[in-house]
C-alpha atoms as a PDB file:
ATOM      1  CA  UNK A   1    -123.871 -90.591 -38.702  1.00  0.00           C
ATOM      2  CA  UNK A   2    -122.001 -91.247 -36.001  1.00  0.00           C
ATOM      3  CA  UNK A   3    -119.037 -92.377 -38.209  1.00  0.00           C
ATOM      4  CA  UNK A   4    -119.280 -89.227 -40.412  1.00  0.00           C
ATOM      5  CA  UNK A   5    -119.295 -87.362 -36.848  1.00  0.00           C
ATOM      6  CA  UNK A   6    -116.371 -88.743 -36.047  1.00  0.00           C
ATOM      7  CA  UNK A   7    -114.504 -88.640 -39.264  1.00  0.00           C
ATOM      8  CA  UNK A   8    -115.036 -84.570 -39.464  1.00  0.00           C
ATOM      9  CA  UNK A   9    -114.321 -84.271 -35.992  1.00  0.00           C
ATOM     10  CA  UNK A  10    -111.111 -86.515 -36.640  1.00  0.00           C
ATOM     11  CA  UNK A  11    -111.015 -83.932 -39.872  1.00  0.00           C
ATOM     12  CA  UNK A  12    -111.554 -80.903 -37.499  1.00  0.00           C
ATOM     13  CA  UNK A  13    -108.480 -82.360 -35.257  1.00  0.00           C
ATOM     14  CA  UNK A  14    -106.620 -82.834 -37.689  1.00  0.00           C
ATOM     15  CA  UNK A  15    -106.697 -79.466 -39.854  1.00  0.00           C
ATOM     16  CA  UNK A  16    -106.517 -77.933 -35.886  1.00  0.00           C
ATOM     17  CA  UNK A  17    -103.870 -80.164 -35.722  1.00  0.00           C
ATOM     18  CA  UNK A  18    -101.522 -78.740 -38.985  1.00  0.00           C
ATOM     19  CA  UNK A  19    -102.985 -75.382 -38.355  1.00  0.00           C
ATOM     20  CA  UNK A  20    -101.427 -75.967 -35.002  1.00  0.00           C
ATOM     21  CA  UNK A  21     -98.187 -76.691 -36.600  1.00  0.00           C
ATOM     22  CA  UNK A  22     -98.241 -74.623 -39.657  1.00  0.00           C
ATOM     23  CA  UNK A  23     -98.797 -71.713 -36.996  1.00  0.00           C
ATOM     24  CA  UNK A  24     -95.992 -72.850 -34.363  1.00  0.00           C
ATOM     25  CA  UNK A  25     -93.586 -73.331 -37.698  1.00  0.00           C
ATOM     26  CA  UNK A  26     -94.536 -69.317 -38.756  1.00  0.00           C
ATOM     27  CA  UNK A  27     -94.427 -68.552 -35.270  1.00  0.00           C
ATOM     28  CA  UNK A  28     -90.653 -69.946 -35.421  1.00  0.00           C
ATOM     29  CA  UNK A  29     -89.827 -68.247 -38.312  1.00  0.00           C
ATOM     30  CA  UNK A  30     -91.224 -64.901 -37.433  1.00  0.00           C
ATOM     31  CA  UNK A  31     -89.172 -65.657 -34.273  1.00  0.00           C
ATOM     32  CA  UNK A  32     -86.305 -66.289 -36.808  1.00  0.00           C
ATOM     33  CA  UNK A  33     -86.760 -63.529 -39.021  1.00  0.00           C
ATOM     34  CA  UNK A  34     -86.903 -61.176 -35.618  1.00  0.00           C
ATOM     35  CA  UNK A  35     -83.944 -62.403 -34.467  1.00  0.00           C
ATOM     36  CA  UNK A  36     -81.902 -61.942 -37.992  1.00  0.00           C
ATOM     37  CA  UNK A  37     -83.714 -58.690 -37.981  1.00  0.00           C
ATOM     38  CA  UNK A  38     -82.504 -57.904 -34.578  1.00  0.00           C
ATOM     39  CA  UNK A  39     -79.002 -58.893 -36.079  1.00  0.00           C
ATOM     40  CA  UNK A  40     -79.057 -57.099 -39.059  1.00  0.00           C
ATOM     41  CA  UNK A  41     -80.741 -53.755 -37.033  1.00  0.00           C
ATOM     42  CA  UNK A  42     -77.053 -54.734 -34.726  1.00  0.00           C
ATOM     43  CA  UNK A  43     -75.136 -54.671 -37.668  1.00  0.00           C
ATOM     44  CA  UNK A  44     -76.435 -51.296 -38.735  1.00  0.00           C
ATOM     45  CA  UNK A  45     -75.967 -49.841 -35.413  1.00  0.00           C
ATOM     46  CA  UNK A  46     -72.535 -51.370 -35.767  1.00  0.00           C
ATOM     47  CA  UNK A  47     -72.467 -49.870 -39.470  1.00  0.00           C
ATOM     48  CA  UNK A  48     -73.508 -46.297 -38.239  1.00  0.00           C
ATOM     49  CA  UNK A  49     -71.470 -46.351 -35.552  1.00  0.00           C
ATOM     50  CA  UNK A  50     -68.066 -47.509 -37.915  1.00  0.00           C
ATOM     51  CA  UNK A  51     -69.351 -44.610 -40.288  1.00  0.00           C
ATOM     52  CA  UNK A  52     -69.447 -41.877 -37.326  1.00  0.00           C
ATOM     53  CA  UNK A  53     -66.206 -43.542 -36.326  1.00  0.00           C
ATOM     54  CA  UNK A  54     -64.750 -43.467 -39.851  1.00  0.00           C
ATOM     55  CA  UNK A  55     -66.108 -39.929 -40.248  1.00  0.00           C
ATOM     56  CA  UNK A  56     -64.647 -38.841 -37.184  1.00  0.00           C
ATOM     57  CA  UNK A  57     -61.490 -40.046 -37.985  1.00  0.00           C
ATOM     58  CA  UNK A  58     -61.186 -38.232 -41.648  1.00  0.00           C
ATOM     59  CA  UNK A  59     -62.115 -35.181 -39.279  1.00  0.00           C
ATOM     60  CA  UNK A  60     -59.366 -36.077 -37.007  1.00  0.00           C
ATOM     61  CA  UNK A  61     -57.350 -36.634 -40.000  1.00  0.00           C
ATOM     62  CA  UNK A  62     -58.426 -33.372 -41.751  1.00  0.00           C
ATOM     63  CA  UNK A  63     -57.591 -31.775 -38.762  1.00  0.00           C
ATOM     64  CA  UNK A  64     -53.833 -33.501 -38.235  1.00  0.00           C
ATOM     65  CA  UNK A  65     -53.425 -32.706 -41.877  1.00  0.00           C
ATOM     66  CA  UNK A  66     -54.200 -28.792 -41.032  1.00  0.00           C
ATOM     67  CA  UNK A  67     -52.255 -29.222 -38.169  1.00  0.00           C
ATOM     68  CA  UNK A  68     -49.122 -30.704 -40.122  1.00  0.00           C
ATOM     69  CA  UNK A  69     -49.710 -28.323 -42.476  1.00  0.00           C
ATOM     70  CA  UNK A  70     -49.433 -25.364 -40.112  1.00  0.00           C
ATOM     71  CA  UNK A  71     -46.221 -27.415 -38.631  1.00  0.00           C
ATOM     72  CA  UNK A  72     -45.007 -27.607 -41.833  1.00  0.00           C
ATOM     73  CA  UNK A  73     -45.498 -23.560 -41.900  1.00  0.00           C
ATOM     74  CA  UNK A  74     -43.879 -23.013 -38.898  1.00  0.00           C
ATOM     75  CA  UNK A  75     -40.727 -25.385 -39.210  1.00  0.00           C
ATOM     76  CA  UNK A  76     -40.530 -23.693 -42.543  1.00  0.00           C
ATOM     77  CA  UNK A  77     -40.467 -20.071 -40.784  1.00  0.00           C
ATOM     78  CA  UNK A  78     -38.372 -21.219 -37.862  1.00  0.00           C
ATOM     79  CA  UNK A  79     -36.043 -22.881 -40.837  1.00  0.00           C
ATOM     80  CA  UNK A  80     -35.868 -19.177 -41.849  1.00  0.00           C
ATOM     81  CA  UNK A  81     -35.432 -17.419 -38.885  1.00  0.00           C
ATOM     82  CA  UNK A  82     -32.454 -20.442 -38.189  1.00  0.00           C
ATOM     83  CA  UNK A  83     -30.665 -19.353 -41.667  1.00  0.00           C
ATOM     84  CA  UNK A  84     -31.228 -15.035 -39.994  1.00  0.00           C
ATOM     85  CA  UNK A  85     -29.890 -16.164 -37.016  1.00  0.00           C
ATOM     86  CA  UNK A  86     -27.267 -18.284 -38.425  1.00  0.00           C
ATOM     87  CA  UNK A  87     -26.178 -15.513 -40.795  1.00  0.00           C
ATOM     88  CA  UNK A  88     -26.691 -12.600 -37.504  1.00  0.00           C
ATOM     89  CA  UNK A  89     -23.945 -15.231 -35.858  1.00  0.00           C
ATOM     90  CA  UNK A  90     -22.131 -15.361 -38.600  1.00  0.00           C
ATOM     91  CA  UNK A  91     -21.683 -11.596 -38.593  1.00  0.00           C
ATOM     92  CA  UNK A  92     -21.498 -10.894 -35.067  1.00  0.00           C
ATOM     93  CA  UNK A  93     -18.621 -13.608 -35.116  1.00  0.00           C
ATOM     94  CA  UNK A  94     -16.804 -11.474 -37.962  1.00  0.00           C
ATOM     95  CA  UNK A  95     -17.280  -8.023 -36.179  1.00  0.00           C
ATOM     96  CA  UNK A  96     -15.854 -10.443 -32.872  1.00  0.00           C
ATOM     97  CA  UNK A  97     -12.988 -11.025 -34.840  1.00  0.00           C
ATOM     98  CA  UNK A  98     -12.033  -7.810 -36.094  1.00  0.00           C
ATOM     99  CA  UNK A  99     -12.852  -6.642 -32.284  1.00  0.00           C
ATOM    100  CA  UNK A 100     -10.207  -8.688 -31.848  1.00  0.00           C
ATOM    101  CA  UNK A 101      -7.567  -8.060 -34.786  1.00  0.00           C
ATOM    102  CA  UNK A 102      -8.114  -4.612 -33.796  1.00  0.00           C
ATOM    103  CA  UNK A 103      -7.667  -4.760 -29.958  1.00  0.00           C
ATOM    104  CA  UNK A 104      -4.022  -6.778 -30.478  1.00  0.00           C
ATOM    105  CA  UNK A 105      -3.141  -4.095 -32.576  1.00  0.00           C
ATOM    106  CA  UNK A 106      -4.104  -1.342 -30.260  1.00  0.00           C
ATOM    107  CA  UNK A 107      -2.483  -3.259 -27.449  1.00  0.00           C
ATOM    108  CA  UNK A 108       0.612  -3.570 -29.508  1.00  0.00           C
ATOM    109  CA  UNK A 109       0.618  -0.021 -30.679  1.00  0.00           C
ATOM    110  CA  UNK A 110       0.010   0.570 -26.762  1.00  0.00           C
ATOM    111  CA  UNK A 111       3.535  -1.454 -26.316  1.00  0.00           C
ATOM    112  CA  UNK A 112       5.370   0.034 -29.027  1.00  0.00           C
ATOM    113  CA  UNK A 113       4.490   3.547 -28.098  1.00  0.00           C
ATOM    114  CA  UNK A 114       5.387   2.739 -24.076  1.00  0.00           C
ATOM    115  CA  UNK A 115       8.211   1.658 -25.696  1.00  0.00           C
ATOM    116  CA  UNK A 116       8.993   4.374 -27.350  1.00  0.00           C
ATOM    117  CA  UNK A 117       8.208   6.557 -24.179  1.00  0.00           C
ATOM    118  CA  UNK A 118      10.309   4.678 -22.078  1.00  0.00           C
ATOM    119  CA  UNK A 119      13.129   4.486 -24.760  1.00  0.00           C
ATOM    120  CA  UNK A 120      12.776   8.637 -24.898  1.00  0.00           C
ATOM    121  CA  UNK A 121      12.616   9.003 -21.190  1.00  0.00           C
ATOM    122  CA  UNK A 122      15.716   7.093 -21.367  1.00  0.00           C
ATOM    123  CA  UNK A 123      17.490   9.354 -24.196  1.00  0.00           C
ATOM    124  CA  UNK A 124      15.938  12.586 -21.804  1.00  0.00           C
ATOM    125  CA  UNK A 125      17.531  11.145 -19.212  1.00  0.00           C
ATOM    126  CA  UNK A 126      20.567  10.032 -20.539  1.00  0.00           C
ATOM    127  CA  UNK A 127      20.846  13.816 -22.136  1.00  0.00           C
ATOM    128  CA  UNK A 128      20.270  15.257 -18.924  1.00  0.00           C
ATOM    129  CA  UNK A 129      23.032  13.014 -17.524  1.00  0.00           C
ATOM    130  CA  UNK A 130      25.622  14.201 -19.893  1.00  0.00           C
ATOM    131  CA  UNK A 131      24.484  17.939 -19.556  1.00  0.00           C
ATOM    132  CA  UNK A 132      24.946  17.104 -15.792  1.00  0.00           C
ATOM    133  CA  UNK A 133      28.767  15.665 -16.321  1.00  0.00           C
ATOM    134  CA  UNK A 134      29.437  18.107 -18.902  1.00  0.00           C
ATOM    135  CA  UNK A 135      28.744  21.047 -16.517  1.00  0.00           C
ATOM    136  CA  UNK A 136      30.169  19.120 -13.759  1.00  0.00           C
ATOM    137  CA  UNK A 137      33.322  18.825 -15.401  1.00  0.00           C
ATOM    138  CA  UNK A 138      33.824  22.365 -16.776  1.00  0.00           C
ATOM    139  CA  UNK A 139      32.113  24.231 -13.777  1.00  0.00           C
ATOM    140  CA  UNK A 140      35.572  24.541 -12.091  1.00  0.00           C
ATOM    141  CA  UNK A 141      38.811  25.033 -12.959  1.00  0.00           C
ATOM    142  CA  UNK A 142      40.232  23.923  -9.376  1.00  0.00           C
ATOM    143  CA  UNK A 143      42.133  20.792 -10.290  1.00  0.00           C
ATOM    144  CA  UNK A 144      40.417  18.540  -6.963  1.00  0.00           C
ATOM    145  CA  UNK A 145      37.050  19.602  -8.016  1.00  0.00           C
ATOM    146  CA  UNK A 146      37.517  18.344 -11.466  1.00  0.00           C
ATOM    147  CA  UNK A 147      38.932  15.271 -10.119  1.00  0.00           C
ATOM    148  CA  UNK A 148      35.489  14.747  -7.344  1.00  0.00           C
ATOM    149  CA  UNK A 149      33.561  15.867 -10.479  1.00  0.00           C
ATOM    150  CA  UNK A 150      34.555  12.707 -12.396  1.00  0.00           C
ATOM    151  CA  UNK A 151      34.646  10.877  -9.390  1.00  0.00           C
ATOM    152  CA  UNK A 152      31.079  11.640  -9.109  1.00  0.00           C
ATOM    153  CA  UNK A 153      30.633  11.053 -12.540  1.00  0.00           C
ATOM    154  CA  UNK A 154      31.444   7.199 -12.332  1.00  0.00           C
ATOM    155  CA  UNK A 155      29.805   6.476  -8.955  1.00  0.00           C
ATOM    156  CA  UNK A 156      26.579   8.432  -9.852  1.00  0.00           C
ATOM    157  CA  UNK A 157      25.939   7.648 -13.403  1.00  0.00           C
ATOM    158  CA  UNK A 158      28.125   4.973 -14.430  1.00  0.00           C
ATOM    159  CA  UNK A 159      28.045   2.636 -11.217  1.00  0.00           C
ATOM    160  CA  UNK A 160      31.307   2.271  -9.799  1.00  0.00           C
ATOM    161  CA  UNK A 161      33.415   3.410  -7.054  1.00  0.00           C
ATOM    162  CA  UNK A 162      36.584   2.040  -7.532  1.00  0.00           C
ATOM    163  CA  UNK A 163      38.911   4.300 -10.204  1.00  0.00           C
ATOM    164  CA  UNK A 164      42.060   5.383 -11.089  1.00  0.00           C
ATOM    165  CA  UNK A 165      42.870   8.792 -13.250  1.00  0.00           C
ATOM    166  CA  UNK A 166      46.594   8.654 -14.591  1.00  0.00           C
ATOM    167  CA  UNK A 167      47.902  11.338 -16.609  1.00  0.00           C
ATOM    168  CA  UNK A 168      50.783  11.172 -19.302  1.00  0.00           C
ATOM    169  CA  UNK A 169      53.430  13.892 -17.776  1.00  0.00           C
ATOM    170  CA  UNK A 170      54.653  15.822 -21.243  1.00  0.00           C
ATOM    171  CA  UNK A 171      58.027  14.255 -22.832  1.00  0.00           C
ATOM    172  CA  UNK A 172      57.742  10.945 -21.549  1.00  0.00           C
ATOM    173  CA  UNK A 173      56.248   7.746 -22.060  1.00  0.00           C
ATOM    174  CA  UNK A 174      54.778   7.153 -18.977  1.00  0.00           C
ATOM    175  CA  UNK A 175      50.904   7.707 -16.854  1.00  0.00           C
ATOM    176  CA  UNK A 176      50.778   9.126 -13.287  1.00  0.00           C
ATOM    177  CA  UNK A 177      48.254   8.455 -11.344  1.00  0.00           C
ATOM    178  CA  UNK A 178      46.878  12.141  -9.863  1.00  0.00           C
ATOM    179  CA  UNK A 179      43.863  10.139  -8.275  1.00  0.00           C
ATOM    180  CA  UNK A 180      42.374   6.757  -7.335  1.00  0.00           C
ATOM    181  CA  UNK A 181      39.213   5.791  -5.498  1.00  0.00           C
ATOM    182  CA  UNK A 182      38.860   2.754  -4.059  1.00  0.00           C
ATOM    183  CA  UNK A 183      41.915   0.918  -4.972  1.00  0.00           C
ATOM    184  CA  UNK A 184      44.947  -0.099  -3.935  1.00  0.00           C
ATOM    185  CA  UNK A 185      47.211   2.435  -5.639  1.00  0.00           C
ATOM    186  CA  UNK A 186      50.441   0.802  -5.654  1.00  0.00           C
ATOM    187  CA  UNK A 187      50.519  -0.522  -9.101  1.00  0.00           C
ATOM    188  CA  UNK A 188      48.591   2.566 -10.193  1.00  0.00           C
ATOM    189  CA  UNK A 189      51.650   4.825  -9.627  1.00  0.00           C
ATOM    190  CA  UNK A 190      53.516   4.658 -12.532  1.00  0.00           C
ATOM    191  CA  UNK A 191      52.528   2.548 -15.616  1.00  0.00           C
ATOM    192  CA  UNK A 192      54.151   2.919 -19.598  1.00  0.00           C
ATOM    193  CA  UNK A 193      52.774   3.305 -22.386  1.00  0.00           C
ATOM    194  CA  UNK A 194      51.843   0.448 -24.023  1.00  0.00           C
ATOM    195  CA  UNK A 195      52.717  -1.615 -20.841  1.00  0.00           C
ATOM    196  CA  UNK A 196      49.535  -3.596 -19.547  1.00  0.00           C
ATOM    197  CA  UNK A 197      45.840  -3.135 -20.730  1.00  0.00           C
ATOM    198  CA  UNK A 198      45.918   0.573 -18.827  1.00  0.00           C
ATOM    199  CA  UNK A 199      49.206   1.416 -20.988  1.00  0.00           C
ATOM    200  CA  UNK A 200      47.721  -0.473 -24.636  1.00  0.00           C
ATOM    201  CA  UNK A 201      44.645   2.236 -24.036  1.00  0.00           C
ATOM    202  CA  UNK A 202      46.729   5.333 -23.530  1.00  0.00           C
ATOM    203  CA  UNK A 203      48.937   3.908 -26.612  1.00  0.00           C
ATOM    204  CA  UNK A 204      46.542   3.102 -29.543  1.00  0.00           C
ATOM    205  CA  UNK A 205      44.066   5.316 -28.059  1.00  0.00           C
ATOM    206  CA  UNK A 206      40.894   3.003 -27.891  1.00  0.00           C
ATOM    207  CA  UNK A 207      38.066   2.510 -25.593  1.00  0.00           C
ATOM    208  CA  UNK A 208      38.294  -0.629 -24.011  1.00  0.00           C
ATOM    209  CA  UNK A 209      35.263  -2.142 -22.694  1.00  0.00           C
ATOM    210  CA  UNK A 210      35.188  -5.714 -20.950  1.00  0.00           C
ATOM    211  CA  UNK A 211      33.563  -7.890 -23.283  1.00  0.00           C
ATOM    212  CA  UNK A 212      34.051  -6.365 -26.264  1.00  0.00           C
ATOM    213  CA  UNK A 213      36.388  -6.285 -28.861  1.00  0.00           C
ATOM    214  CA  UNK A 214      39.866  -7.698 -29.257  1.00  0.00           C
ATOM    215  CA  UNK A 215      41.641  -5.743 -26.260  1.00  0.00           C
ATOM    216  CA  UNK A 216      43.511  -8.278 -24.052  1.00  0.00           C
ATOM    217  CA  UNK A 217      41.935  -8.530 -20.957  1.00  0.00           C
ATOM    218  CA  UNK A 218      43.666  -8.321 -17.006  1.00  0.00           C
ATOM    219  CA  UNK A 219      47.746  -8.842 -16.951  1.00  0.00           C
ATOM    220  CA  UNK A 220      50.402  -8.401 -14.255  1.00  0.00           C
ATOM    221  CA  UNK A 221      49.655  -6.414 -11.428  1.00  0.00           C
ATOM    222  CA  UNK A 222      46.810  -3.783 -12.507  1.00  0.00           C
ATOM    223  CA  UNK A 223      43.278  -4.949 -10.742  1.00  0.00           C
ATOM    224  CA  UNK A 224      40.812  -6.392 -12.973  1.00  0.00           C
ATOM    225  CA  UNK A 225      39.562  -3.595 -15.419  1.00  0.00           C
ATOM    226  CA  UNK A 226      35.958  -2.970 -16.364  1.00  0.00           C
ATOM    227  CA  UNK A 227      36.930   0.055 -18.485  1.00  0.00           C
ATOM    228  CA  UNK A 228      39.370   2.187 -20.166  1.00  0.00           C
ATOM    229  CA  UNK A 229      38.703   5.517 -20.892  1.00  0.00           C
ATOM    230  CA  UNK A 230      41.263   7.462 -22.820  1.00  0.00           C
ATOM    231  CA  UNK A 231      41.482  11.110 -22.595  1.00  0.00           C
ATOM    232  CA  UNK A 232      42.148  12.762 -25.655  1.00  0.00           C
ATOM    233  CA  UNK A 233      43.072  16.667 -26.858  1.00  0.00           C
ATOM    234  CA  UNK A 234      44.008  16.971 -30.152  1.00  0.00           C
ATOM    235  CA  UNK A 235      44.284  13.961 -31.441  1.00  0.00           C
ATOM    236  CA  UNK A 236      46.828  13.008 -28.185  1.00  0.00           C
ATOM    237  CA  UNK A 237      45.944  10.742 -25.436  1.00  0.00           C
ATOM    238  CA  UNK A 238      46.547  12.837 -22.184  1.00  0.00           C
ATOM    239  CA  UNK A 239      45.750  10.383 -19.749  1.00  0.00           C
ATOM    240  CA  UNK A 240      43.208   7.493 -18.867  1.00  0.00           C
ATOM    241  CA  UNK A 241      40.665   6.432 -16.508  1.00  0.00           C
ATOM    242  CA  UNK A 242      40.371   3.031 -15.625  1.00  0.00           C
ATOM    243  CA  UNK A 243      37.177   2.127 -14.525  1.00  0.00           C
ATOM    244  CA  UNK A 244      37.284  -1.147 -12.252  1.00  0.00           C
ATOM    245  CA  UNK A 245      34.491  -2.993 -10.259  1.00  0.00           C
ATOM    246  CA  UNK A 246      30.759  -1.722 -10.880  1.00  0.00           C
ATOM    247  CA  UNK A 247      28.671  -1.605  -7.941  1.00  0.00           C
ATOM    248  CA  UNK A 248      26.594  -4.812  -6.614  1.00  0.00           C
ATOM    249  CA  UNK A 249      23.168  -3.486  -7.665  1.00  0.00           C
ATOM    250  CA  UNK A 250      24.886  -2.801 -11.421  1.00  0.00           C
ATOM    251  CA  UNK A 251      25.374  -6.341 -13.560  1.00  0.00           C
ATOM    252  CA  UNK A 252      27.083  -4.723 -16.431  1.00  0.00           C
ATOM    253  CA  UNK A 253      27.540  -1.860 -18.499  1.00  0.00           C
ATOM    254  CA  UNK A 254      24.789   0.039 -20.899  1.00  0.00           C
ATOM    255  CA  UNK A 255      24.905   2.130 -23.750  1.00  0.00           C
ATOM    256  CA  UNK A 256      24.122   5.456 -21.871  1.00  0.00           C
ATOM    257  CA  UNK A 257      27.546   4.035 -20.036  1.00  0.00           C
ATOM    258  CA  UNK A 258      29.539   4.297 -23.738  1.00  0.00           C
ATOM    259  CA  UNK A 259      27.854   7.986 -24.048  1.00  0.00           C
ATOM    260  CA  UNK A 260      29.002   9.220 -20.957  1.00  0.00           C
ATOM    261  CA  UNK A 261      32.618   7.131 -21.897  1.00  0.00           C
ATOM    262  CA  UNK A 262      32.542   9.135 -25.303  1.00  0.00           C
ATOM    263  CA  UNK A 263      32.614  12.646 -23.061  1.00  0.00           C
ATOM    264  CA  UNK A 264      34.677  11.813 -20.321  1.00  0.00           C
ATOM    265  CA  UNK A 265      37.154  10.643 -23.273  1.00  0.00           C
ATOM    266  CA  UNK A 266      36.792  14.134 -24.548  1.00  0.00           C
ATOM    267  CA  UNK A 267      35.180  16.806 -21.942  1.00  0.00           C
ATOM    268  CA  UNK A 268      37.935  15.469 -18.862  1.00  0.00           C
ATOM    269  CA  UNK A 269      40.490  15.441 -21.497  1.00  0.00           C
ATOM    270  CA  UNK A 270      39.661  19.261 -21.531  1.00  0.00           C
ATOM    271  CA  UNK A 271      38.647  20.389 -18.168  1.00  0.00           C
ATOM    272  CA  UNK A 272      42.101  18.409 -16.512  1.00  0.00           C
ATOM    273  CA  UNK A 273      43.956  20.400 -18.929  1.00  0.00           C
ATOM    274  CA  UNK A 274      42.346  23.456 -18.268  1.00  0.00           C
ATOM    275  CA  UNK A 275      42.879  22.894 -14.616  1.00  0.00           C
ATOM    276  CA  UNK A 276      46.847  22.322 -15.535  1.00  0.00           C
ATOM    277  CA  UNK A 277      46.885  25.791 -17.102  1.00  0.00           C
ATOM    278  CA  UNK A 278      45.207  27.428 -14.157  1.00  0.00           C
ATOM    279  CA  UNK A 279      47.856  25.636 -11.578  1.00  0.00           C
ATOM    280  CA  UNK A 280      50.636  27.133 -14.433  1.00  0.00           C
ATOM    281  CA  UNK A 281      48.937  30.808 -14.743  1.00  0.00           C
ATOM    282  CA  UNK A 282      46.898  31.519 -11.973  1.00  0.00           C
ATOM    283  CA  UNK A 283      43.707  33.401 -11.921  1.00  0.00           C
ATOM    284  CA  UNK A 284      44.611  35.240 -14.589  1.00  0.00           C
ATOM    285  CA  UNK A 285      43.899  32.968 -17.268  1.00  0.00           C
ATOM    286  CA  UNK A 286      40.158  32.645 -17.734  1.00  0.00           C
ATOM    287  CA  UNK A 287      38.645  29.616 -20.074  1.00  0.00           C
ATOM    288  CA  UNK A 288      37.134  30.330 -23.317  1.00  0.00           C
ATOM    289  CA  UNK A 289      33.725  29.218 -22.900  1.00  0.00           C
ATOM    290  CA  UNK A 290      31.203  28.703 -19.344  1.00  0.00           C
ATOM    291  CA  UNK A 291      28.293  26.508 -19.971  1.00  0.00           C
ATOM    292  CA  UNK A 292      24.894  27.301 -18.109  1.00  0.00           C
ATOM    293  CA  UNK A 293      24.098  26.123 -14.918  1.00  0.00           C
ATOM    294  CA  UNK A 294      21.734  23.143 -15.515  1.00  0.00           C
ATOM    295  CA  UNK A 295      18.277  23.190 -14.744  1.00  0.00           C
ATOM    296  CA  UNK A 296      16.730  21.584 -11.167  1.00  0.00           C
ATOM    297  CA  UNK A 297      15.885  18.351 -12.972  1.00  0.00           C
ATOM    298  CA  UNK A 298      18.968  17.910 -14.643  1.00  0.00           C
ATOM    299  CA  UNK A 299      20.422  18.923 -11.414  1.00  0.00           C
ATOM    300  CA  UNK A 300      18.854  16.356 -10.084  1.00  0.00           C
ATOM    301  CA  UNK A 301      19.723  13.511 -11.811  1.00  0.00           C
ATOM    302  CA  UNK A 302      23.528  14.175 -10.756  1.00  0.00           C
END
């Protein structure tokens, strides 16, 4: 009995025994399985989380998309607004340039017409000059005042105050001089016809003007000419005025000079022989013709 006892107790022990371990070993696994669970419940919470992430991102993404695509919009627009502007430029710069063509050819317009003014003030007062001399010369008929008058003449208008007037007497073939200003009249005196540059004018009858043309220039005594006027009536050379130095503030002759040369050539030519006539016959003889007194601003000028 006591054997039997023993064996089922040793029975007991040992089914306790592998119950025992059979329990610890599904203990272990449990403890296993709840730890893999635990993992796998981590990797789902990892999973969920990469899915939230992931779906946040193709949000993000939708979004940047929209976003690009409204970029897209607007470099597109600004594109087009570039292309306005460029063309606005574009235009602006044309109208700049035809500002421009226009304003240098108002500004030249604006030089040639003060050109034009000033080269018609000139011409008025040029005219106004030789209205002056003209009435100068033939305001008198008293042989010194003609002679001051063309004195006047060259100093005023033409710039000099150094002249001789010479005369041819009638039947000879020599000049007298009847007036000088300014120079030293000794070789003035007396001078033939043909003799010197002074006698070559009064002989072929031609303006001589330094600098121009083929006239030979200073010989022998005579001082050193500017100009030779010859005075002519009727086709005859009368007489001459030399012209000599031109004042300092003058450089050189102009062509309102050669105008007022033209009329003393013809106008002195006139009023010296007119005052000849009146030394011959008096007060009695009374000129043909009396030109108006000029007005105060031809006056003026003189």
């Amino acid at each position: 009995m006591k054997k039997e006892a023993a064996d089922r107790e040793a029975y007991v022990r040992k089914v306790q025994d592998g119950m025992h371990r059979y329990t610890q070993e599904i203990m272990a696994e449990l403890e296993k399985h709840k730890r893999l669970l635990a993992g796998l419940e981590a990797e789902k919470r990892s999973l969920e989380d990469r899915a939230e992430a992931v779906a946040e991102l193709g949000l993000a993404n939708a979004a940047l998309r929209a976003l690009a695509d409204s970029l897209q919009g607007d470099i597109r627009r600004l594109q087009e607004e570039v292309t306005s502007l460029r063309a606005v430029a574009e235009l602006h710069q044309r109208e700049h340039h035809q500002l421009v063509s226009q304003l240098e050819r108002v500004r030249q317009e604006t030089e040639r017409d003060s050109a034009r003014y000033a080269e018609i003030e000139q011409q008025n007062s040029n005219l106004a000059n030789l209205y002056v001399a003209s009435y100068r010369l033939h305001g008198t008929v008293e042989r010194r005042e003609v002679l001051l008058a063309i004195q006047e003449i060259v100093a005023n208008l033409i710039g000099s105050e150094e002249l001789a007037i010479l005369e041819r007497e009638p039947g000879t073939s020599e000049l007298s001089l009847v007036a000088s200003f300014g120079v030293d009249e000794a070789p003035l005196r007396r001078i033939t016809v043909g003799a010197g540059l002074i006698g070559r004018v009064a002989a072929t009858g031609e303006l001589y003007v330094i600098g121009e043309g083929a006239a030979g220039g200073h010989a022998g005594p005579e001082p050193q000419v500017t100009a030779c006027i010859p005075l002519s009536l009727d086709g005859r050379v009368t007489g001459v005025i030399a012209i000599f130095r031109l004042l300092s503030h003058k450089a050189a002759l102009e062509a309102a000079d050669h105008e007022l040369f033209d009329l003393l050539a013809s106008q002195a030519a006139v009023a010296l022989y007119c005052t000849r006539l009146h030394q011959q016959y008096g007060a009695a003889w009374v000129p043909s013709a009396a030109m108006p007194a000029p007005s105060g601003a031809a006056a003026g000028n003189a």
